[in-house]
N, C-alpha and C. Protein backbone atom coordinates (compact mmCIF):
# COMPACT_ATOMS: atom_id res chain seq x y z
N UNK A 1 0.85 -1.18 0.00
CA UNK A 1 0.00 0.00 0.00
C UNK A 1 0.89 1.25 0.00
N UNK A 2 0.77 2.24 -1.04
CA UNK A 2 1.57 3.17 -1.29
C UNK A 2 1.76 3.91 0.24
N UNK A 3 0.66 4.30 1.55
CA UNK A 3 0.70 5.18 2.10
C UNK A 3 1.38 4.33 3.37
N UNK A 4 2.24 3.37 3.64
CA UNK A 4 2.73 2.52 4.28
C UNK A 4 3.92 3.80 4.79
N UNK A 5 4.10 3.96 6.10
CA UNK A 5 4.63 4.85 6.66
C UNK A 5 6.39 4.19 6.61
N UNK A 6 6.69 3.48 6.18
CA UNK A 6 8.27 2.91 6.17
C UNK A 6 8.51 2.98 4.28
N UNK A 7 8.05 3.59 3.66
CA UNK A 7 7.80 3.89 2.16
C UNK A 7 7.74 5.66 1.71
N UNK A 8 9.09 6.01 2.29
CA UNK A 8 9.69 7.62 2.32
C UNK A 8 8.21 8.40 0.79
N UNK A 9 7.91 9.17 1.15
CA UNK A 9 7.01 10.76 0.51
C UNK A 9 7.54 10.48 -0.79
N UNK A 10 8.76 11.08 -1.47
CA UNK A 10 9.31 10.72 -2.67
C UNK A 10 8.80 9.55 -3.14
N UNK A 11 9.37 8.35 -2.61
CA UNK A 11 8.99 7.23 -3.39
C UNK A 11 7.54 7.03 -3.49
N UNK A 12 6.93 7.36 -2.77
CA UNK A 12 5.32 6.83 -2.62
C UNK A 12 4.27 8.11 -3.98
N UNK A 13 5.11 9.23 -4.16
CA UNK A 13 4.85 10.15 -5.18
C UNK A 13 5.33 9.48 -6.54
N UNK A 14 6.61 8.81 -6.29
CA UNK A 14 7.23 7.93 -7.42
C UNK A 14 5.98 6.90 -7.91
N UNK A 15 5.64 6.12 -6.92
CA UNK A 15 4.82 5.16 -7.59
C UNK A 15 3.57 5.27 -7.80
N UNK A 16 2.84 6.23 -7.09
CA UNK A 16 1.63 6.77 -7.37
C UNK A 16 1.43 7.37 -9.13
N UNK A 17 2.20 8.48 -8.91
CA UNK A 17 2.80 8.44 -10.62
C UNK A 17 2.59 7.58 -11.63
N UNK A 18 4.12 6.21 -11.18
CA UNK A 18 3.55 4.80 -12.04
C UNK A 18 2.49 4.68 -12.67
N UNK A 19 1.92 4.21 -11.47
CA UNK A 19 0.78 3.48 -11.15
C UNK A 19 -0.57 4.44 -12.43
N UNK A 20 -0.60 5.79 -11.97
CA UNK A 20 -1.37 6.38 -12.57
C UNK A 20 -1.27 6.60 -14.25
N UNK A 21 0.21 6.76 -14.61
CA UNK A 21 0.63 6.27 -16.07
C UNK A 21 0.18 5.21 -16.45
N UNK A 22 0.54 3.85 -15.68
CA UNK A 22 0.18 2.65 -16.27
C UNK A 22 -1.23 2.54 -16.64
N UNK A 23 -2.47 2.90 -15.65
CA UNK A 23 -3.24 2.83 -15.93
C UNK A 23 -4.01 3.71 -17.09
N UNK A 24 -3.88 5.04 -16.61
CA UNK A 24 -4.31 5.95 -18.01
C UNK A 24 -3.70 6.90 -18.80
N UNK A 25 -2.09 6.62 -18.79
CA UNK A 25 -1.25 7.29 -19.60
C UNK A 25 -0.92 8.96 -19.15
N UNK A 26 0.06 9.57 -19.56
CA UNK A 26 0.04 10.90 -18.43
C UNK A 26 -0.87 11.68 -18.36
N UNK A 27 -2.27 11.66 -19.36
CA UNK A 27 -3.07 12.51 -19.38
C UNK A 27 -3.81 12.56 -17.40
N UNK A 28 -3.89 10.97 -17.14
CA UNK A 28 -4.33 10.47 -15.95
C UNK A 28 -3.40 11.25 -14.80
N UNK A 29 -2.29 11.67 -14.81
CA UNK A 29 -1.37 11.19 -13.85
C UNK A 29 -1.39 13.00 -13.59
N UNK A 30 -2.53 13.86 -13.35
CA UNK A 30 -2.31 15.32 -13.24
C UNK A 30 -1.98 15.17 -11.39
N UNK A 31 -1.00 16.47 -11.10
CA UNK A 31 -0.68 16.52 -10.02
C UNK A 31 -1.45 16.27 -8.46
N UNK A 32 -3.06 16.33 -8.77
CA UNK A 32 -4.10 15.99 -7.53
C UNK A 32 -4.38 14.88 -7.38
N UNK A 33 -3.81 13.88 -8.93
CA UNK A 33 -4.35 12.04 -8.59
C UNK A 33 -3.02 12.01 -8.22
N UNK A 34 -1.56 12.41 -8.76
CA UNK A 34 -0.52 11.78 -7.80
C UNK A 34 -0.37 11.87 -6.52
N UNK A 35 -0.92 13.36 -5.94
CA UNK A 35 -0.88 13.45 -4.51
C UNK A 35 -1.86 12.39 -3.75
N UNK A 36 -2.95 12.45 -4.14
CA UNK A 36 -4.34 11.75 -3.86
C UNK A 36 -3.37 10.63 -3.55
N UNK A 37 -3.23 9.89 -4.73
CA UNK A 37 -2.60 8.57 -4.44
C UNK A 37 -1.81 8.27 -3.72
N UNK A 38 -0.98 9.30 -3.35
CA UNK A 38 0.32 8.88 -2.46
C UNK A 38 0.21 9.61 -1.13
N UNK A 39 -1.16 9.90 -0.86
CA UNK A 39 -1.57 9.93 0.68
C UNK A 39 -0.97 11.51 0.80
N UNK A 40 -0.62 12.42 -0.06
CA UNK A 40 -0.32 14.08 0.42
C UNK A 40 -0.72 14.91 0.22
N UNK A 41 -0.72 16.27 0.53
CA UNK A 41 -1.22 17.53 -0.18
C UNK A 41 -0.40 17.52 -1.46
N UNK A 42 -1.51 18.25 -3.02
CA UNK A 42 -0.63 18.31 -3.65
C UNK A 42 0.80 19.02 -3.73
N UNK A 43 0.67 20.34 -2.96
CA UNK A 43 1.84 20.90 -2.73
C UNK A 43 2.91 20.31 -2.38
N UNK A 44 2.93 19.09 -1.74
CA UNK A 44 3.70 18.19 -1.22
C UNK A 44 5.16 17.88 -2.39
N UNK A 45 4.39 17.74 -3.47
CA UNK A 45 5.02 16.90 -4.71
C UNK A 45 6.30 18.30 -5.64
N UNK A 46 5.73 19.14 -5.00
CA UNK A 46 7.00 20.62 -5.36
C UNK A 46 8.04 20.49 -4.23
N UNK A 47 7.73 19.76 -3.33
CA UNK A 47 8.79 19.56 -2.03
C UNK A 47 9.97 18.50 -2.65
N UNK A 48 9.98 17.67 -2.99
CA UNK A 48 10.36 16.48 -3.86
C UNK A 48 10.94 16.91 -5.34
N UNK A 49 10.12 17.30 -5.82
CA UNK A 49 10.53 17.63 -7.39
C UNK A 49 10.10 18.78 -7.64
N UNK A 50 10.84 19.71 -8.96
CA UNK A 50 10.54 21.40 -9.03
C UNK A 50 9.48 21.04 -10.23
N UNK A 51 9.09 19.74 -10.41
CA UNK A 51 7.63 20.15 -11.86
C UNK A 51 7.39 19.11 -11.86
N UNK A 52 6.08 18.46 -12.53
CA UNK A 52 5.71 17.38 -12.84
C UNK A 52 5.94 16.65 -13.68
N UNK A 53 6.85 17.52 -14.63
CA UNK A 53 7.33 16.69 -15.68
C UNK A 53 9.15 16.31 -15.01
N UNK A 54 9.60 16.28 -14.18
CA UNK A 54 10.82 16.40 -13.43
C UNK A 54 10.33 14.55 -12.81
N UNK A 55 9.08 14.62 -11.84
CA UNK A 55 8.60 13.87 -11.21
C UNK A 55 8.50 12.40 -12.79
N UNK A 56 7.75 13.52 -13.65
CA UNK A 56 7.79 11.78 -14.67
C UNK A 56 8.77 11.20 -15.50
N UNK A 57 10.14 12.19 -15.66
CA UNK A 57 11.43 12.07 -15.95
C UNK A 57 11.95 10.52 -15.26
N UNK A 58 11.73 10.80 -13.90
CA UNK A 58 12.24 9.79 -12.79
C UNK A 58 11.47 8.46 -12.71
N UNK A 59 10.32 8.61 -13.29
CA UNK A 59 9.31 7.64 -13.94
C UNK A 59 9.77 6.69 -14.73
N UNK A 60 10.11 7.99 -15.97
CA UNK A 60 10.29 7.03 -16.79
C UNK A 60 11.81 6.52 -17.01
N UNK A 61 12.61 6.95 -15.99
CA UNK A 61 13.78 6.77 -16.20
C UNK A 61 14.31 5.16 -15.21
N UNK A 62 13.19 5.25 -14.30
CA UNK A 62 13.03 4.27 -13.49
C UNK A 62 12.53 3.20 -14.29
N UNK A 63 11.91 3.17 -14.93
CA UNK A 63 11.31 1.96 -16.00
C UNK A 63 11.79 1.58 -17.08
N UNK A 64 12.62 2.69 -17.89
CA UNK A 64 13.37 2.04 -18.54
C UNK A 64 14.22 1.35 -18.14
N UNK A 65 15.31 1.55 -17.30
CA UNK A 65 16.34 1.09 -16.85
C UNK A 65 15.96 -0.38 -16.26
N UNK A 66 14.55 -0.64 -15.48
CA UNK A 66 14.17 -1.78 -15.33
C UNK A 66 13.67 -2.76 -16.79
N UNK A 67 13.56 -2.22 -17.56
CA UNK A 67 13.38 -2.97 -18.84
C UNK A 67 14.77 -3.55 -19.58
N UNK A 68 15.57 -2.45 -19.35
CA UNK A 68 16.91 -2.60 -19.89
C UNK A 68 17.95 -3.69 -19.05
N UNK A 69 17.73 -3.44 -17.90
CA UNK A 69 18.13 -4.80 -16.94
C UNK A 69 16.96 -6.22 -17.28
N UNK A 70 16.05 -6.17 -17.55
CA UNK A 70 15.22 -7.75 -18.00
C UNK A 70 15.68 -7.98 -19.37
N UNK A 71 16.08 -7.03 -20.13
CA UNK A 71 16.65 -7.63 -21.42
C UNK A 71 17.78 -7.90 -21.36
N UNK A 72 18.89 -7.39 -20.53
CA UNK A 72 20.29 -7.72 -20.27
C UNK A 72 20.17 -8.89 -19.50
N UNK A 73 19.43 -9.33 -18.74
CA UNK A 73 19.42 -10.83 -18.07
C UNK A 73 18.73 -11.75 -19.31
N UNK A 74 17.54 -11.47 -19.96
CA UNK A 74 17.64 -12.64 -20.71
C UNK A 74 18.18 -13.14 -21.61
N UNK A 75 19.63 -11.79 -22.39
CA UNK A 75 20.64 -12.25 -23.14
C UNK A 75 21.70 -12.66 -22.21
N UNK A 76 22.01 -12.65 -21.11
CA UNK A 76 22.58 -12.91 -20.34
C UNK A 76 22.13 -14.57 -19.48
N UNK A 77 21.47 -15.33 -19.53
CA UNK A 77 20.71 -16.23 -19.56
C UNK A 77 20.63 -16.97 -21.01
N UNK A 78 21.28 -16.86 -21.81
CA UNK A 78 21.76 -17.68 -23.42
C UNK A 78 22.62 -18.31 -23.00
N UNK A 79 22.82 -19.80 -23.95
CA UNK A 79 24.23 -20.42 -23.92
C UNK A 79 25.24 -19.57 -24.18
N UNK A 80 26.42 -20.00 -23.66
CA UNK A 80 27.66 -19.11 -24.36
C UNK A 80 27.85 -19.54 -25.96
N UNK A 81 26.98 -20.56 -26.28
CA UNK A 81 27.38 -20.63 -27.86
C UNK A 81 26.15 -19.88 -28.74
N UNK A 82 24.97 -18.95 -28.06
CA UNK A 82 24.50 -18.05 -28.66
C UNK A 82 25.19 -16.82 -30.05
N UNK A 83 24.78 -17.02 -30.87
CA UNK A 83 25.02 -16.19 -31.74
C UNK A 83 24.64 -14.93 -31.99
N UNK A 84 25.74 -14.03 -32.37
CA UNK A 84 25.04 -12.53 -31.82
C UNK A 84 23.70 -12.30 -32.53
N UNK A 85 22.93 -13.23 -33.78
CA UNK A 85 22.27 -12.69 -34.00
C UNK A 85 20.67 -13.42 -33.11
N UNK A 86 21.13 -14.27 -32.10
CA UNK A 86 20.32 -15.17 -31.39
C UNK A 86 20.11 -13.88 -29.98
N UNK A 87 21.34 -13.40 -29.79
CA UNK A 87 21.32 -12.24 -28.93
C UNK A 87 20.72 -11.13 -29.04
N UNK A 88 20.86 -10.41 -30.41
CA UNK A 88 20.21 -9.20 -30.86
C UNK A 88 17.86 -10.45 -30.56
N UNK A 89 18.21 -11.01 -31.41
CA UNK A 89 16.61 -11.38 -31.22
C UNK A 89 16.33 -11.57 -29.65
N UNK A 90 16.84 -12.10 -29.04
CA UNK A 90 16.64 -12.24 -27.61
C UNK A 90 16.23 -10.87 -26.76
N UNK A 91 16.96 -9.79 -26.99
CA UNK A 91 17.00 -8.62 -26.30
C UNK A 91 16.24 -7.77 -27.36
N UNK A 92 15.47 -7.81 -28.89
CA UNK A 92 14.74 -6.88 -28.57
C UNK A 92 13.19 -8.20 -28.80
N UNK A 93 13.44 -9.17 -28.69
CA UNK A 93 11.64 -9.99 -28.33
C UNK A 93 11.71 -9.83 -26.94
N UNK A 94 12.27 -9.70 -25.93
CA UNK A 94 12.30 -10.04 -24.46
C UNK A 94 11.80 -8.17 -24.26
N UNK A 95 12.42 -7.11 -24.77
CA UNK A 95 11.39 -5.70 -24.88
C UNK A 95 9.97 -5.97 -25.44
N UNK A 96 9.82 -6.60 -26.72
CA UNK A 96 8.71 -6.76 -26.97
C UNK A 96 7.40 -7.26 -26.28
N UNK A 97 7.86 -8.40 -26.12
CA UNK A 97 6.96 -9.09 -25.17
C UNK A 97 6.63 -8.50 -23.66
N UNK A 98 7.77 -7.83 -23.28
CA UNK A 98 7.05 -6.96 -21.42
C UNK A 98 6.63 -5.73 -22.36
N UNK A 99 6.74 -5.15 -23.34
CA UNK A 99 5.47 -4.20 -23.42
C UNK A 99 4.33 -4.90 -23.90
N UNK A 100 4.42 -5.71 -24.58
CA UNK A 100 3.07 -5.75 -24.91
C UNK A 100 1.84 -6.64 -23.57
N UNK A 101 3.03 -6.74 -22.73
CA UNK A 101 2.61 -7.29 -21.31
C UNK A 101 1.58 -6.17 -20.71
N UNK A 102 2.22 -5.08 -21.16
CA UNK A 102 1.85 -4.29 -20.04
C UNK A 102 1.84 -2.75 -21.04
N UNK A 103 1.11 -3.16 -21.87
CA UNK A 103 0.05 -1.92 -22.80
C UNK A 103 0.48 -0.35 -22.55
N UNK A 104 -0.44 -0.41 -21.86
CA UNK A 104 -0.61 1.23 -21.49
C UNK A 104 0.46 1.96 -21.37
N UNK A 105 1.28 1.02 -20.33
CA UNK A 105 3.02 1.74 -19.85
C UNK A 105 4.05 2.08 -21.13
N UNK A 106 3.67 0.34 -21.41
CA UNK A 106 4.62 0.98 -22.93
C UNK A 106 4.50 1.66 -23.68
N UNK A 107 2.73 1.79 -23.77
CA UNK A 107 2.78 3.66 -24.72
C UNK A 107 2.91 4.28 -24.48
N UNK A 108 2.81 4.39 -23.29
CA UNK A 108 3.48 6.20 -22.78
C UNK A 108 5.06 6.11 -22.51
N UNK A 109 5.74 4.91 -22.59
CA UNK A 109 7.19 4.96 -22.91
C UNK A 109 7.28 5.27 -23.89
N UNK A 110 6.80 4.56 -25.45
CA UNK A 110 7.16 4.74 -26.41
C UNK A 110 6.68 5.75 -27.12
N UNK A 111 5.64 6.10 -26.93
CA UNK A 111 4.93 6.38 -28.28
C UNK A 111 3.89 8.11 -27.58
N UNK A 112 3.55 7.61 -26.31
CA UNK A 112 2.70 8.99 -26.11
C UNK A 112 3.19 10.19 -25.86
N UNK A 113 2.68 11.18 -26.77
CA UNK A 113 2.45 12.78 -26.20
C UNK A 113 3.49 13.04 -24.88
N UNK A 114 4.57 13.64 -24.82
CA UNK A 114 5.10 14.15 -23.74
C UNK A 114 5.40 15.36 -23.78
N UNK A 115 6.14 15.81 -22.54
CA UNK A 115 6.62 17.61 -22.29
C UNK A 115 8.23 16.54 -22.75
N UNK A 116 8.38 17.88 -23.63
CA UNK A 116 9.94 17.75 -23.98
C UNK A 116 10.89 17.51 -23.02
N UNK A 117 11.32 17.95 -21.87
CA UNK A 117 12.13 17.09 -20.55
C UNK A 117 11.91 15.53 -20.93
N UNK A 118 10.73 15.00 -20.62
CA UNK A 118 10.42 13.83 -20.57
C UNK A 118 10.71 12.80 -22.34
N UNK A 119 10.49 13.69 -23.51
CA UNK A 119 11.40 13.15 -24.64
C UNK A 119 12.73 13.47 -24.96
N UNK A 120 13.00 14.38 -23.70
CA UNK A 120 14.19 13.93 -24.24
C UNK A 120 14.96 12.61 -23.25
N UNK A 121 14.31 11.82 -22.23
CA UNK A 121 14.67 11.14 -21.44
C UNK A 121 14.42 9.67 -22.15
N UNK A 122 13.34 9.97 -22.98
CA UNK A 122 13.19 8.83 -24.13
C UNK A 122 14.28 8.49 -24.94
N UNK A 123 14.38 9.97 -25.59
CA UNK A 123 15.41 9.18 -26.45
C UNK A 123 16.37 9.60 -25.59
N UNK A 124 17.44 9.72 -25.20
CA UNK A 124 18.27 8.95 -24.04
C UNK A 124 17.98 7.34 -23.88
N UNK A 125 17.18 7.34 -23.60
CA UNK A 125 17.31 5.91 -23.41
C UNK A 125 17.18 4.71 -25.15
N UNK A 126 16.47 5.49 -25.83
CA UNK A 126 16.71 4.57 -27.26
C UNK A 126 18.35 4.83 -27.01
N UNK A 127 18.88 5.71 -27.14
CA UNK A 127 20.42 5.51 -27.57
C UNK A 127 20.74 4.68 -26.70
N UNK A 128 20.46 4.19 -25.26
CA UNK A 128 21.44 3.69 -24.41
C UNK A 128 21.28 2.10 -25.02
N UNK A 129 19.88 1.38 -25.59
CA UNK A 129 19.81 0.63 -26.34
C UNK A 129 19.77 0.21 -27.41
N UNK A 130 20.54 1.28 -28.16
CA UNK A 130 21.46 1.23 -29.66
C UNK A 130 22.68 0.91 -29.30
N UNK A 131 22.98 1.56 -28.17
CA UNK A 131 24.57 1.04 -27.76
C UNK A 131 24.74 -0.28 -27.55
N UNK A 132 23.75 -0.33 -26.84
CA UNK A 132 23.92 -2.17 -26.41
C UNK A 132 24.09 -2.84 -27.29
N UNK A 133 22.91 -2.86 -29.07
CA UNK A 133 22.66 -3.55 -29.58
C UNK A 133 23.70 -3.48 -30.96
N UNK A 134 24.30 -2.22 -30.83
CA UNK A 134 25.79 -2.21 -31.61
C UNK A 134 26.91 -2.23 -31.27
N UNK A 135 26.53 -3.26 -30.02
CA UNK A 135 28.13 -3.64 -29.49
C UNK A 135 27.89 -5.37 -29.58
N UNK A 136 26.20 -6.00 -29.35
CA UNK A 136 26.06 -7.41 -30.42
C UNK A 136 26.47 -7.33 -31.59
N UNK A 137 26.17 -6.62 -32.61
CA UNK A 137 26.28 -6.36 -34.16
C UNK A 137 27.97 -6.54 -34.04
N UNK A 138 28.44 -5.23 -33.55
CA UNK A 138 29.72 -5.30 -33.66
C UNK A 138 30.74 -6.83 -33.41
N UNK A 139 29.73 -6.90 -32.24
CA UNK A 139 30.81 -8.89 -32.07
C UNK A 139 30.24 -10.10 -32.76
N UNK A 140 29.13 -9.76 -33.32
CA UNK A 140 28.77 -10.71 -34.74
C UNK A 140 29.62 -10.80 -36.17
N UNK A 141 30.18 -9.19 -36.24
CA UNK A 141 30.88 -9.20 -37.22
C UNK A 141 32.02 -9.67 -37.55
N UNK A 142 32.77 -9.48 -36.14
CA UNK A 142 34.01 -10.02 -35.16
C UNK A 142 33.96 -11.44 -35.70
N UNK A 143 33.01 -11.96 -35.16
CA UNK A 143 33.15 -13.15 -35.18
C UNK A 143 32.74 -14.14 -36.86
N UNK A 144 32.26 -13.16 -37.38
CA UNK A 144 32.16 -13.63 -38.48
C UNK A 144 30.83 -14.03 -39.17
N UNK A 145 30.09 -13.76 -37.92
CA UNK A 145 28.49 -14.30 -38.01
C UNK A 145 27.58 -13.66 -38.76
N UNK A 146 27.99 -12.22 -39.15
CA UNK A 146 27.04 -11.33 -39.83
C UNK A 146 27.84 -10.54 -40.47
N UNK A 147 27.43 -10.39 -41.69
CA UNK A 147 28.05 -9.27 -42.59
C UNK A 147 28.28 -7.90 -41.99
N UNK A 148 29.37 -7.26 -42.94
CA UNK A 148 30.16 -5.88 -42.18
C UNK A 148 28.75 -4.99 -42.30
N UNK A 149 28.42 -4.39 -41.66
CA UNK A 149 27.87 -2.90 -41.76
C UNK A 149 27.85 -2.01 -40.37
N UNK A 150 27.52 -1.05 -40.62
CA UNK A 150 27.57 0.36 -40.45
C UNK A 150 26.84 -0.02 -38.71
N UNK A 151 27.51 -0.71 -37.62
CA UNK A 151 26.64 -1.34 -36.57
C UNK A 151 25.74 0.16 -35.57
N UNK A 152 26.41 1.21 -35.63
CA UNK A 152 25.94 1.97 -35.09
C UNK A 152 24.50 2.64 -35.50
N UNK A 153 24.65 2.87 -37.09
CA UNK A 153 22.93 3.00 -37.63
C UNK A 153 22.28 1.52 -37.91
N UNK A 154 23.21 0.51 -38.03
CA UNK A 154 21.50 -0.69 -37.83
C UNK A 154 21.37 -0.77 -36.04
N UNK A 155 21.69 -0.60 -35.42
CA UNK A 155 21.19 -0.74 -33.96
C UNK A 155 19.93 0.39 -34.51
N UNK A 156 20.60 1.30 -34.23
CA UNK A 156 19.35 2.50 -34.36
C UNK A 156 18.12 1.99 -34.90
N UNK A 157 18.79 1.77 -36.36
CA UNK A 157 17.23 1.22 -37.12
C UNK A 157 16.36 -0.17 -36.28
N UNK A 158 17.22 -0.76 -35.56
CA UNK A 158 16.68 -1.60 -34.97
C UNK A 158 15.90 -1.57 -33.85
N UNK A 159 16.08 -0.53 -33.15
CA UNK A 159 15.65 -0.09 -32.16
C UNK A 159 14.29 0.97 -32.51
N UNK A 160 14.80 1.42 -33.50
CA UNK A 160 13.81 2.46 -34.37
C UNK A 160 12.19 1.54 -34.89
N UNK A 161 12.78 0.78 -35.81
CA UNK A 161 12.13 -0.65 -36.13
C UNK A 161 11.27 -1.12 -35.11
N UNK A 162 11.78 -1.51 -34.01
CA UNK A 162 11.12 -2.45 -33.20
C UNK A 162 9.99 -1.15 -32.30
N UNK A 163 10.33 -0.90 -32.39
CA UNK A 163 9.84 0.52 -31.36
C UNK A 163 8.60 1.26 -32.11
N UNK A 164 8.57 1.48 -33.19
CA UNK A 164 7.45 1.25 -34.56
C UNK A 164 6.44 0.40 -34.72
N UNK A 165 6.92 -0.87 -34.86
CA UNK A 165 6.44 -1.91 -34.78
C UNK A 165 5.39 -2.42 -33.98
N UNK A 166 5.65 -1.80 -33.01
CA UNK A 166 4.41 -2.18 -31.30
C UNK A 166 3.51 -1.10 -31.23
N UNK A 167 3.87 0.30 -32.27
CA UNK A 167 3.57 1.64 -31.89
C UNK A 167 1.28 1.15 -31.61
N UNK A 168 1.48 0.57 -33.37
CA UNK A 168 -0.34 0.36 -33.46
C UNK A 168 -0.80 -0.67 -32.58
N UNK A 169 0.08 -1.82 -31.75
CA UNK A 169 -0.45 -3.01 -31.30
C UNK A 169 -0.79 -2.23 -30.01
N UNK A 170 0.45 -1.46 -29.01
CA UNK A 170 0.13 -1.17 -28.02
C UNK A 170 -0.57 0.15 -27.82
N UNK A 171 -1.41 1.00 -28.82
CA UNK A 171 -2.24 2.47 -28.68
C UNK A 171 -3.34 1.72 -28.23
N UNK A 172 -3.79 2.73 -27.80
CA UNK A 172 -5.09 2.42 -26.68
C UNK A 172 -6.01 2.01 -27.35
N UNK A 173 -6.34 2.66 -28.47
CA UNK A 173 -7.47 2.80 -29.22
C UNK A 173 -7.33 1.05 -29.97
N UNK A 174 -5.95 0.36 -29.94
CA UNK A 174 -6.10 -0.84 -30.53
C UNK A 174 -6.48 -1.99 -30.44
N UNK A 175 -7.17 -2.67 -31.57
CA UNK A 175 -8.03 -4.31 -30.82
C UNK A 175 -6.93 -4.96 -30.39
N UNK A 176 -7.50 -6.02 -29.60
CA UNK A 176 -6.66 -6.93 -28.95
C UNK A 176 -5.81 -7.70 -30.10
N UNK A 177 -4.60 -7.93 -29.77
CA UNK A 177 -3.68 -8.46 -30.74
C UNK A 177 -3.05 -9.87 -30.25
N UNK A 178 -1.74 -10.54 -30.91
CA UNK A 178 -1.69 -11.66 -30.67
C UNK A 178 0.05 -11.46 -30.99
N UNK A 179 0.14 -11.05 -29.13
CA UNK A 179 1.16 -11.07 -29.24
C UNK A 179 2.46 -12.26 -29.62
N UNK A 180 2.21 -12.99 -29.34
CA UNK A 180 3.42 -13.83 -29.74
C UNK A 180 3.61 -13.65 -31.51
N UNK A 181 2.48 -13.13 -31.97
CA UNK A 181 2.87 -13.26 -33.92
C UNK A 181 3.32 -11.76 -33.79
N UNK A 182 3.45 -11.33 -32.98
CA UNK A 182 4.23 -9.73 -33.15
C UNK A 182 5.68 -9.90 -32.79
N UNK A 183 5.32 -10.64 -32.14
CA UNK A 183 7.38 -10.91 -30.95
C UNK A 183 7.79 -11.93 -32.45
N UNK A 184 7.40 -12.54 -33.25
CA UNK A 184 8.11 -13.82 -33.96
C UNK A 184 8.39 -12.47 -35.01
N UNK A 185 7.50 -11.62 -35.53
CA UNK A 185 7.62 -10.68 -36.81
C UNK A 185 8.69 -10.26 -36.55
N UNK A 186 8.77 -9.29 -35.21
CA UNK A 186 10.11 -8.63 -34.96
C UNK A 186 11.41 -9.45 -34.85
N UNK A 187 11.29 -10.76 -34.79
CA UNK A 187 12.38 -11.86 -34.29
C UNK A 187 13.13 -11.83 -35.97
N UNK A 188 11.90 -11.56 -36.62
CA UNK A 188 12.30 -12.09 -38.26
C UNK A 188 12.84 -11.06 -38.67
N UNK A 189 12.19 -9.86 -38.64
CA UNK A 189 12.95 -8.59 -39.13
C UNK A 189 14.39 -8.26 -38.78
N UNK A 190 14.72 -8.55 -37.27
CA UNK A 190 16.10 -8.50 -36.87
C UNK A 190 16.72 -9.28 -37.48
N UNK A 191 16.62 -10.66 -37.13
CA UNK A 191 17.39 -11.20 -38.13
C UNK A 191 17.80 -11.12 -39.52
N UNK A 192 16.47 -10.72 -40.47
CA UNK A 192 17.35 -10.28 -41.56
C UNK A 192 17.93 -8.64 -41.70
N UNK A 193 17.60 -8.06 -40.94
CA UNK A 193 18.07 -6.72 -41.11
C UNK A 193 19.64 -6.43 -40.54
N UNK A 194 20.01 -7.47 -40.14
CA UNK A 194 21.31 -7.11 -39.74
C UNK A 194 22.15 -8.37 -40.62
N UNK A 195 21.07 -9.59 -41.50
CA UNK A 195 21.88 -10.03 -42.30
C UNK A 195 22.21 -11.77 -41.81
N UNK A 196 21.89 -12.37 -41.01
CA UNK A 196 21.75 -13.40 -40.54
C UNK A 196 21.63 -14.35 -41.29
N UNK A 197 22.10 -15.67 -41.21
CA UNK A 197 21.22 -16.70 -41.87
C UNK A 197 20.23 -16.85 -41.15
């Protein structure tokens, strides 16, 4: 329960936040449902953070980074005789699949309406997972597994790609979909877009 007195003001504004994104995207998450939720006056939440878009910075910076650690464990969780291009599919179906787990969040990661602070914390984080995914590319090439190219713009595109890709499955307004034929599409596109057998 957010208002659990061993669960410091900050954090309990932190997840109230969440919570209120996940469910109805930031339009939901105006400064009287985060206070509401997290048991304070709204004034409270200027004590903590100087804006509300400061407060969903830390949001979303908190969630990516937890996404980015579940994809680094489940390429990290491969045989060591994984192939980088078994790796690149691993780490962006293992993104795919927790958004499409969890809808709402991922559109307002990916895809919804923000205050510029908050896109630019987005993309920050696409680059931090272009880096990742052109330092697989790069040791595929190394190794011989995938043809030479340009690893720094196919991460991008890959990340670009995949991030596209979920944009219509996970909008609100969209019918229910089937995810696993979305996670196999994107499995296929990586693979040939970086050249794989």
């Amino acid at each position: 329960m957010l208002h659990d007195v061993a669960v410091g003001t900050r954090e309990r504004l932190l997840a109230a936040a969440r919570e209120l994104i996940e469910e109805g995207g930031y339009g939901a998450a105006s400064v009287t449902a985060i206070a509401e939720r997290a048991g304070v006056a709204a004034g409270t939440l200027y004590r903590h953070f100087d804006s509300k878009q400061e407060l969903f910075v830390e949001v979303f910076r908190s969630v990516w980074e937890r996404e980015e650690l579940a994809m680094r464990d489940a390429v990290d969780r491969l045989a060591r005789s994984a192939s980088a291009s078994e790796r690149l599919q691993t780490f962006l179906s293992t993104f795919a699949r927790r958004a499409l787990h969890n809808p709402r969040l991922a559109w307002a990661l990916i895809a919804e309406p923000v205050d510029p602070l908050v896109d630019a914390e987005r993309i920050a984080h696409r680059a931090r997972y272009a880096r990742l995914i052109a330092a697989e590319l790069r040791a595929g090439i190394a190794a011989g597994e995938l043809p030479s190219q340009d690893a720094e713009l196919g991460a991008a595109a890959l990340v670009g790609g995949c991030g596209e890709a979920l944009v219509g499955p996970l909008s609100p307004a969209a019918a229910a979909s089937d995810p696993e034929r979305i996670v196999s599409a994107i499995e296929t596109f990586a693979r040939r877009a970086v050249g794989a057998a």
